[in-house]
Protein backbone atom coordinates (compact mmCIF):
# COMPACT_ATOMS: atom_id res chain seq x y z
CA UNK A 1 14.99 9.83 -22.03
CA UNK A 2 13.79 6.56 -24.10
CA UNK A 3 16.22 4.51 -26.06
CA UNK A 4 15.35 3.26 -29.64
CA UNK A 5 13.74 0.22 -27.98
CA UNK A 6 11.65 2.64 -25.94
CA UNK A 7 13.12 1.78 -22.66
CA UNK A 8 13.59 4.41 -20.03
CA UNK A 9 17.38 5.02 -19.77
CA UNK A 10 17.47 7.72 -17.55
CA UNK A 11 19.86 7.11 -14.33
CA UNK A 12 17.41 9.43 -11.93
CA UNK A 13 13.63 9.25 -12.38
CA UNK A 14 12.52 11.66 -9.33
CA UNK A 15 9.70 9.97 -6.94
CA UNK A 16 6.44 12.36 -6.04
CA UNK A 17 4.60 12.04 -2.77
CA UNK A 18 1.01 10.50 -2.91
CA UNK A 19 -0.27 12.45 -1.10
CA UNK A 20 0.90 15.98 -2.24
CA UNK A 21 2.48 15.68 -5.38
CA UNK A 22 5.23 17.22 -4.51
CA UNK A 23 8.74 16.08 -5.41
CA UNK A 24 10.25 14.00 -3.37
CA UNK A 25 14.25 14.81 -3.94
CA UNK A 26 17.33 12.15 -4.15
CA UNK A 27 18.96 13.62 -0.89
CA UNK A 28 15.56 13.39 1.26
CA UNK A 29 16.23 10.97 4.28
CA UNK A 30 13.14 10.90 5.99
CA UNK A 31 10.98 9.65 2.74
CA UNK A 32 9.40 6.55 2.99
CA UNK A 33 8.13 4.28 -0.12
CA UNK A 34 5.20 1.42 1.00
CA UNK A 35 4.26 -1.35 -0.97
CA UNK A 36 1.06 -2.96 -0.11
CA UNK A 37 -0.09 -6.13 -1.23
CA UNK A 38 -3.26 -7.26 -2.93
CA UNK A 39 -4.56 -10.61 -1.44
CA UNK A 40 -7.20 -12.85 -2.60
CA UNK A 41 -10.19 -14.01 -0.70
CA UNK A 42 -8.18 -16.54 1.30
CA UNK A 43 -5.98 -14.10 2.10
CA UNK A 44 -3.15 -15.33 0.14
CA UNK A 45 -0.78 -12.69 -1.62
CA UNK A 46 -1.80 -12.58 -5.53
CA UNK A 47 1.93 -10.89 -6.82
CA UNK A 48 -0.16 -7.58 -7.54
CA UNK A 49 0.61 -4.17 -4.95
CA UNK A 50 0.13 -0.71 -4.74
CA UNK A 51 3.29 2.13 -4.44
CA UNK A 52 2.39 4.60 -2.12
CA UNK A 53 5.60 7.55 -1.17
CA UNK A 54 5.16 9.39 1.55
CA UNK A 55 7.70 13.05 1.66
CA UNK A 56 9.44 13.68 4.50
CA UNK A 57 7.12 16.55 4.80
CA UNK A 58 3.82 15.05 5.26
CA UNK A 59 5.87 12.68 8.08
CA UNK A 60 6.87 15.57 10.54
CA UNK A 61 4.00 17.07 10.16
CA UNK A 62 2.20 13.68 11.68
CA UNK A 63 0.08 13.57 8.67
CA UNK A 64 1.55 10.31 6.83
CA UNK A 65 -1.01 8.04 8.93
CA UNK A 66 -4.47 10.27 7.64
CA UNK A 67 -2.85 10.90 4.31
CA UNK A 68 -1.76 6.95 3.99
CA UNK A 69 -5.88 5.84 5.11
CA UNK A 70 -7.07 8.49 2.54
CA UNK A 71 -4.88 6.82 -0.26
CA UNK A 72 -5.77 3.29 0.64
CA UNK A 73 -9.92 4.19 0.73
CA UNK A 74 -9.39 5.94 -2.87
CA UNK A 75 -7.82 3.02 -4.10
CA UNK A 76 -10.71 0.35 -2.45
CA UNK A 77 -8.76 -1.38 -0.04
CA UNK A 78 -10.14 0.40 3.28
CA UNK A 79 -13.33 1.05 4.22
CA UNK A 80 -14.17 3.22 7.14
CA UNK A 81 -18.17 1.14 7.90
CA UNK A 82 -18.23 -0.44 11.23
């Protein structure tokens, strides 16, 4: 819901996994939310970063590391060349 200003108001925006698109409910313990950090060429943090959430789902299934590489090579900040 937006207020006249067009702010978002609502107390509860759900999360959705990355990785799945599923919805990641408020009571869901094992859920984990990453931030990573963009860096320039000298390595030093430039205030910009990604939001990756993983569901508790994709963790107990030992998926969240493969799912979490796939993410970071869509986005350009892995590559997989030797």
């Amino acid at each position: 819901m937006q207020n006249d200003e067009g702010r978002i108001v609502d107390l509860y925006l759900p999360r959705k996994c990355s990785a799945t698109n599923r919805l990641i409910p408020a009571k869901e313990h094992s859920a984990v939310q990453l931030n990573v950090g963009l860096v320039d060429e000298n390595g030093v943090y430039s205030g910009e970063f990604y939001t990756f959430a993983l569901a508790g789902f994709i963790r107990s299934r030992g998926e969240s590391d493969a799912c979490l590489n796939r993410l970071l090579h869509e986005k350009g900040l892995l590559t997989f060349s030797k």
